[in-house]
N, C-alpha and C. Protein backbone atom coordinates (compact mmCIF):
# COMPACT_ATOMS: atom_id res chain seq x y z
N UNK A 1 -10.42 25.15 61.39
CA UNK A 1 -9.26 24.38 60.97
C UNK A 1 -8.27 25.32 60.29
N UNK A 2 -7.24 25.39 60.60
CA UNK A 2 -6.07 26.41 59.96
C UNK A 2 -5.94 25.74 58.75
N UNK A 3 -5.76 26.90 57.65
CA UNK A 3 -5.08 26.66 56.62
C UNK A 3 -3.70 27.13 55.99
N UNK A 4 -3.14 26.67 55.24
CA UNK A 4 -1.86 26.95 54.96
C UNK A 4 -2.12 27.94 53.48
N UNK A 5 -0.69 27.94 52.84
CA UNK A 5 -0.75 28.76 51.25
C UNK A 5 -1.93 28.03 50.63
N UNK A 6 -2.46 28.99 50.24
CA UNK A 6 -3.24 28.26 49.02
C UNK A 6 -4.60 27.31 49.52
N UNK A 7 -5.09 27.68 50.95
CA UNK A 7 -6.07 27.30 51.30
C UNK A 7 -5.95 25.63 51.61
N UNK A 8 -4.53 25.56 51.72
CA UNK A 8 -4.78 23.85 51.63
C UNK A 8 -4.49 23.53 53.29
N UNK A 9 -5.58 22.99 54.26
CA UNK A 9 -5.45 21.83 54.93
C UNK A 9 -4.20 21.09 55.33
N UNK A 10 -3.60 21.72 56.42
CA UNK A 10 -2.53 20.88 56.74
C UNK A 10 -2.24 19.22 56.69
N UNK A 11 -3.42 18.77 57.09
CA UNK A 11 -3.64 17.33 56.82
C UNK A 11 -3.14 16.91 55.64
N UNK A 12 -4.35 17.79 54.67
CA UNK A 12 -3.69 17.31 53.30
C UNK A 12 -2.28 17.61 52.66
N UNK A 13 -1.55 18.16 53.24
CA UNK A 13 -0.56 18.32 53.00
C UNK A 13 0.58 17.34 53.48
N UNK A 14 0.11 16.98 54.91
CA UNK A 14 0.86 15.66 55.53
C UNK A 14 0.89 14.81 54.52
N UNK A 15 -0.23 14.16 54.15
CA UNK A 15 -0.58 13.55 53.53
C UNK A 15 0.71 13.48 52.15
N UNK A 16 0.29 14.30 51.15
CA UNK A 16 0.89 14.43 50.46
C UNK A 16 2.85 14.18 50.65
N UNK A 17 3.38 15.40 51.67
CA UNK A 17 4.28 14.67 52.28
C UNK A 17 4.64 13.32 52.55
N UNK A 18 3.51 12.38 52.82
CA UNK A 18 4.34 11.36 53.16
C UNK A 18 4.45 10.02 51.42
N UNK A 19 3.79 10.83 50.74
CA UNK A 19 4.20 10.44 49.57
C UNK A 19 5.35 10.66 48.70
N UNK A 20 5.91 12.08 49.17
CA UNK A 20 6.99 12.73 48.72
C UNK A 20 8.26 12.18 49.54
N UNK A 21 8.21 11.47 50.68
CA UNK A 21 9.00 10.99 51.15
C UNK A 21 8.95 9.18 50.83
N UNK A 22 8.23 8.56 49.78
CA UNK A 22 8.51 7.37 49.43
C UNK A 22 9.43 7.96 48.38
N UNK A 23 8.74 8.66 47.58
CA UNK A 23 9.79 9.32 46.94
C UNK A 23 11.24 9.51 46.95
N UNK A 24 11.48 10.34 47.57
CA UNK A 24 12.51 10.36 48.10
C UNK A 24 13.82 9.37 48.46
N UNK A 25 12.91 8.50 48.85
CA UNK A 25 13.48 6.74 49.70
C UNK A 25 13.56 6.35 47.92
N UNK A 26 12.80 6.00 46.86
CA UNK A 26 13.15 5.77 45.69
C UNK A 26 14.24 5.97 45.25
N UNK A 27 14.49 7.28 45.44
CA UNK A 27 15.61 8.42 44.60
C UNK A 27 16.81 7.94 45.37
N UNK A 28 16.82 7.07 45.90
CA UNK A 28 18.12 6.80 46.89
C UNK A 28 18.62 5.34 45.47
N UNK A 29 17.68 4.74 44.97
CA UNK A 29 17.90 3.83 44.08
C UNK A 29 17.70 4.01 42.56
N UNK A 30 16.83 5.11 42.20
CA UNK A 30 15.95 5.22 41.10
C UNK A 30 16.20 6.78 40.68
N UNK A 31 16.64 7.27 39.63
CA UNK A 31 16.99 8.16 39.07
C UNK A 31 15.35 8.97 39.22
N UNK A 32 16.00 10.53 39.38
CA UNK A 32 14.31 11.28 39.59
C UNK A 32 13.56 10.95 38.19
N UNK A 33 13.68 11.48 37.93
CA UNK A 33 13.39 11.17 36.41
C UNK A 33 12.12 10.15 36.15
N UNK A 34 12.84 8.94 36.70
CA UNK A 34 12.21 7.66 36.90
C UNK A 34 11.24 7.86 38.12
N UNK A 35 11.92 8.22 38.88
CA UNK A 35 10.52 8.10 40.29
C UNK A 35 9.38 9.17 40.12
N UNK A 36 9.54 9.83 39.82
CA UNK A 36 8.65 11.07 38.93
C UNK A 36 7.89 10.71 37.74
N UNK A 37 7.98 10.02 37.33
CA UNK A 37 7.42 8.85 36.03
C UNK A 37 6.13 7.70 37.05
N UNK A 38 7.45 7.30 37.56
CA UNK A 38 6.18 6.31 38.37
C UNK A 38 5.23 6.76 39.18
N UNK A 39 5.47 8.26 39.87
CA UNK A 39 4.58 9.08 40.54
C UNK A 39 3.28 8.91 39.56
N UNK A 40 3.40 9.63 38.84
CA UNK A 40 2.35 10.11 37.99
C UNK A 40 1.60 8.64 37.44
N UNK A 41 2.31 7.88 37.03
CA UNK A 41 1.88 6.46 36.66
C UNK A 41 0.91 5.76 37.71
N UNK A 42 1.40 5.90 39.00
CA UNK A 42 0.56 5.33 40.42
C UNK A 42 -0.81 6.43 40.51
N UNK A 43 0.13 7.43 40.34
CA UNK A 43 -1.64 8.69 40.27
C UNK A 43 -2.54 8.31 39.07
N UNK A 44 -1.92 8.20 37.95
CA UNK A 44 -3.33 7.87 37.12
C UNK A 44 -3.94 6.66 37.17
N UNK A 45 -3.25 5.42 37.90
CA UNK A 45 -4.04 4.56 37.76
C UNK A 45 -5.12 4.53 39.27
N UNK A 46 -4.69 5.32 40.22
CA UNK A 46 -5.23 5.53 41.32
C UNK A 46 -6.97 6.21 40.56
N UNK A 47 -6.64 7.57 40.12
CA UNK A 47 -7.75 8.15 39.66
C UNK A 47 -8.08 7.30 38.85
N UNK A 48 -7.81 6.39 38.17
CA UNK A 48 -8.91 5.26 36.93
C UNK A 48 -9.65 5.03 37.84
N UNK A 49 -8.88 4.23 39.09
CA UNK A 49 -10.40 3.16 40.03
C UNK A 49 -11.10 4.24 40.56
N UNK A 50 -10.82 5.91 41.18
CA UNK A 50 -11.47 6.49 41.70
C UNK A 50 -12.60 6.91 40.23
N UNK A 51 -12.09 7.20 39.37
CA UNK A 51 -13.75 7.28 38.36
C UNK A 51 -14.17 6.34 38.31
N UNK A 52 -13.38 4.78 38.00
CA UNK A 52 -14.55 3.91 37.42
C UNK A 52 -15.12 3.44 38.45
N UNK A 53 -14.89 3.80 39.73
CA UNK A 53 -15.91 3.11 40.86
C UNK A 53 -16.43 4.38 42.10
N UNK A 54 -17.10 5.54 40.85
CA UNK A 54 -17.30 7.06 41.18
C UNK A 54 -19.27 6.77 41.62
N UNK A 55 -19.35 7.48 42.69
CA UNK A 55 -20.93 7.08 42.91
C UNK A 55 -21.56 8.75 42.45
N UNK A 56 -20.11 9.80 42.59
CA UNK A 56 -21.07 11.17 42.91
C UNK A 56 -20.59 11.19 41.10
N UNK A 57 -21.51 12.31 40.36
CA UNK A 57 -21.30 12.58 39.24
C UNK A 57 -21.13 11.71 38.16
N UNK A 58 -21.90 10.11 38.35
CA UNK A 58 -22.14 9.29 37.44
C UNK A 58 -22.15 9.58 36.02
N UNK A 59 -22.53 10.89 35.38
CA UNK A 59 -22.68 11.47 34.34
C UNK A 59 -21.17 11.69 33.91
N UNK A 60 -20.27 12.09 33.94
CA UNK A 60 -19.32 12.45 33.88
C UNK A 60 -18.41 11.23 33.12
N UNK A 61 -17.89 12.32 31.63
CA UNK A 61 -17.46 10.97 31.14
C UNK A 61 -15.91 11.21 30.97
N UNK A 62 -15.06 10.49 30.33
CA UNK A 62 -13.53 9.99 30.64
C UNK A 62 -13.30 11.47 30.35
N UNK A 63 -13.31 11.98 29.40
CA UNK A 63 -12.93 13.05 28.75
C UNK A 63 -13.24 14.01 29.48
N UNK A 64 -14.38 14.39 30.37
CA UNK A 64 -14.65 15.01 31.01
C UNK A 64 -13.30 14.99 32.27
N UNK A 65 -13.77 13.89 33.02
CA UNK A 65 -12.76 13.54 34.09
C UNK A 65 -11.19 14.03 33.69
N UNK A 66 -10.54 13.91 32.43
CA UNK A 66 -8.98 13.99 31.80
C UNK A 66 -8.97 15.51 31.98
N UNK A 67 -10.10 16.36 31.47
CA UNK A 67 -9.46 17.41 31.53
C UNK A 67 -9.66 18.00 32.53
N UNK A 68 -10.35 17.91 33.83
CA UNK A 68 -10.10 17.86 35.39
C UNK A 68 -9.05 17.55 35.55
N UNK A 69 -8.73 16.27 35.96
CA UNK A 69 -7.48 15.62 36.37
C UNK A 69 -6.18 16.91 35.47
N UNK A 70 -6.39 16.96 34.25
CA UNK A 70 -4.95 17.82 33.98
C UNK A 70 -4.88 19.14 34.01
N UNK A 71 -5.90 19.59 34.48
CA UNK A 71 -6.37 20.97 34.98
C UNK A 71 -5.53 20.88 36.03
N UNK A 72 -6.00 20.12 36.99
CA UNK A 72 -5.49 19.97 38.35
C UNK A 72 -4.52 19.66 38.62
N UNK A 73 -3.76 19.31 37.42
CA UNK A 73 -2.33 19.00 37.91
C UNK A 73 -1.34 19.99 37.48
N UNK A 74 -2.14 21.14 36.28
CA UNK A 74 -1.13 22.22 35.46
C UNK A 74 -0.87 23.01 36.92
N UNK A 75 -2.50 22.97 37.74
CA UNK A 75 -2.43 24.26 38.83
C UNK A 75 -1.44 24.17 39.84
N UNK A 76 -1.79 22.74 39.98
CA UNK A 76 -0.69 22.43 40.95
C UNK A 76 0.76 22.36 41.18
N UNK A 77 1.03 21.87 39.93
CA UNK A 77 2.26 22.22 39.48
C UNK A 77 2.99 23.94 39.52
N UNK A 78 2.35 24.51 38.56
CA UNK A 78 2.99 26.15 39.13
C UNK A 78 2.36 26.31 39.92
N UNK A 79 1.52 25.95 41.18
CA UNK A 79 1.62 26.67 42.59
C UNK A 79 2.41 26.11 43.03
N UNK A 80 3.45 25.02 43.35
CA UNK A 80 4.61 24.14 43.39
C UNK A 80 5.94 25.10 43.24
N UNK A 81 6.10 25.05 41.81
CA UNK A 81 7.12 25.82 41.50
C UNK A 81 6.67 27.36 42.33
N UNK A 82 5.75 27.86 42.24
CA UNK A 82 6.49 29.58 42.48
C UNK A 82 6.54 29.30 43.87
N UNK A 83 6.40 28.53 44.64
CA UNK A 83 6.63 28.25 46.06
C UNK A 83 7.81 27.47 46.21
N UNK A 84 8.13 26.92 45.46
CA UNK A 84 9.59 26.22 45.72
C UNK A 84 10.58 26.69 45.52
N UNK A 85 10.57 28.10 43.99
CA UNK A 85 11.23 28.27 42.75
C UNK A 85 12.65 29.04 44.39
N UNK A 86 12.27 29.93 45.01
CA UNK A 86 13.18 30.77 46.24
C UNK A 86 14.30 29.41 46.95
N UNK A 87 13.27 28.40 47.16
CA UNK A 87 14.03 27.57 47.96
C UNK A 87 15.56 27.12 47.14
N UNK A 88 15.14 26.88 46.08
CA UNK A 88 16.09 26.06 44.69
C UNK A 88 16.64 26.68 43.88
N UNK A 89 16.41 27.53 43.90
CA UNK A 89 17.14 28.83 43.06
C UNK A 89 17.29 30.18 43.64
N UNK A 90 16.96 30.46 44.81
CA UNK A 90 17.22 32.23 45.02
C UNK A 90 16.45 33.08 44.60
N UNK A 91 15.17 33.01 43.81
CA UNK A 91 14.25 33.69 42.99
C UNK A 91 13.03 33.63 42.94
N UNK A 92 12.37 34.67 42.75
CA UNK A 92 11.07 34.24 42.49
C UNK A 92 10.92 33.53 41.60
N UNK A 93 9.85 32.64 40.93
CA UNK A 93 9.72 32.47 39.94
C UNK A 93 9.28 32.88 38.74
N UNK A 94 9.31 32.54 37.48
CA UNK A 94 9.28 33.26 36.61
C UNK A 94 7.71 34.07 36.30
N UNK A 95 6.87 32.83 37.17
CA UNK A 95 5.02 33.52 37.47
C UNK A 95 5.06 34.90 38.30
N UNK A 96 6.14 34.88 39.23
CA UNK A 96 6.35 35.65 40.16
C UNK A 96 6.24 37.31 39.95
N UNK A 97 6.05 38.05 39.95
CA UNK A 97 6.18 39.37 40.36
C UNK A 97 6.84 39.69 41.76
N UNK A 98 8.05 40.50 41.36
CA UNK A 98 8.66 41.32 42.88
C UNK A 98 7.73 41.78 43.43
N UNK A 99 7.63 41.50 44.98
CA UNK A 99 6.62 42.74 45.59
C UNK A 99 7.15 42.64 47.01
């Protein structure tokens, strides 16, 4: 299966895409700001039902799960930006090193 930057699964990336394009369709009514708010709002309540109705790693408690979940979202986030930072600004980003 080909992968893209960052080892990620084209699929999952569709995927993701087609969330970024409700998005989008929002932002036609809803200040980013706001739709970027509710993003994250729909994601955490998504991950609540995915822990509280979790079969693998039963052990695993909220606190545990929070600092996963915001692990995973710091990473994601600057692998985001230094991949976007060229498109939107002309630059690497500030993680970036010239090379």
């Amino acid at each position: 299966m080909p992968q893209t930057r960052h080892g990620i699964p084209p699929e999952f990336l569709d995927a993701a895409d087609e969330f970024v394009q409700l998005a989008n369709k929002l932002n036609e009514r809803y200040p980013r700001d706001w739709v970027a708010a509710v993003m994250m709002y729909a994601t955490a309540r998504y991950n609540a039902f995915v822990w509280l109705t979790r079969e693998d790693r039963p052990a695993q408690t909220l606190d545990e799960a929070a600092a996963y979940y915001a692990s995973e979202y710091d990473r994601m986030l600057r692998d985001n930006v230094d991949e976007l930072t060229p498109h939107y600004r002309g630059t690497p980003a500030a993680g970036q090193g010239s090379s």
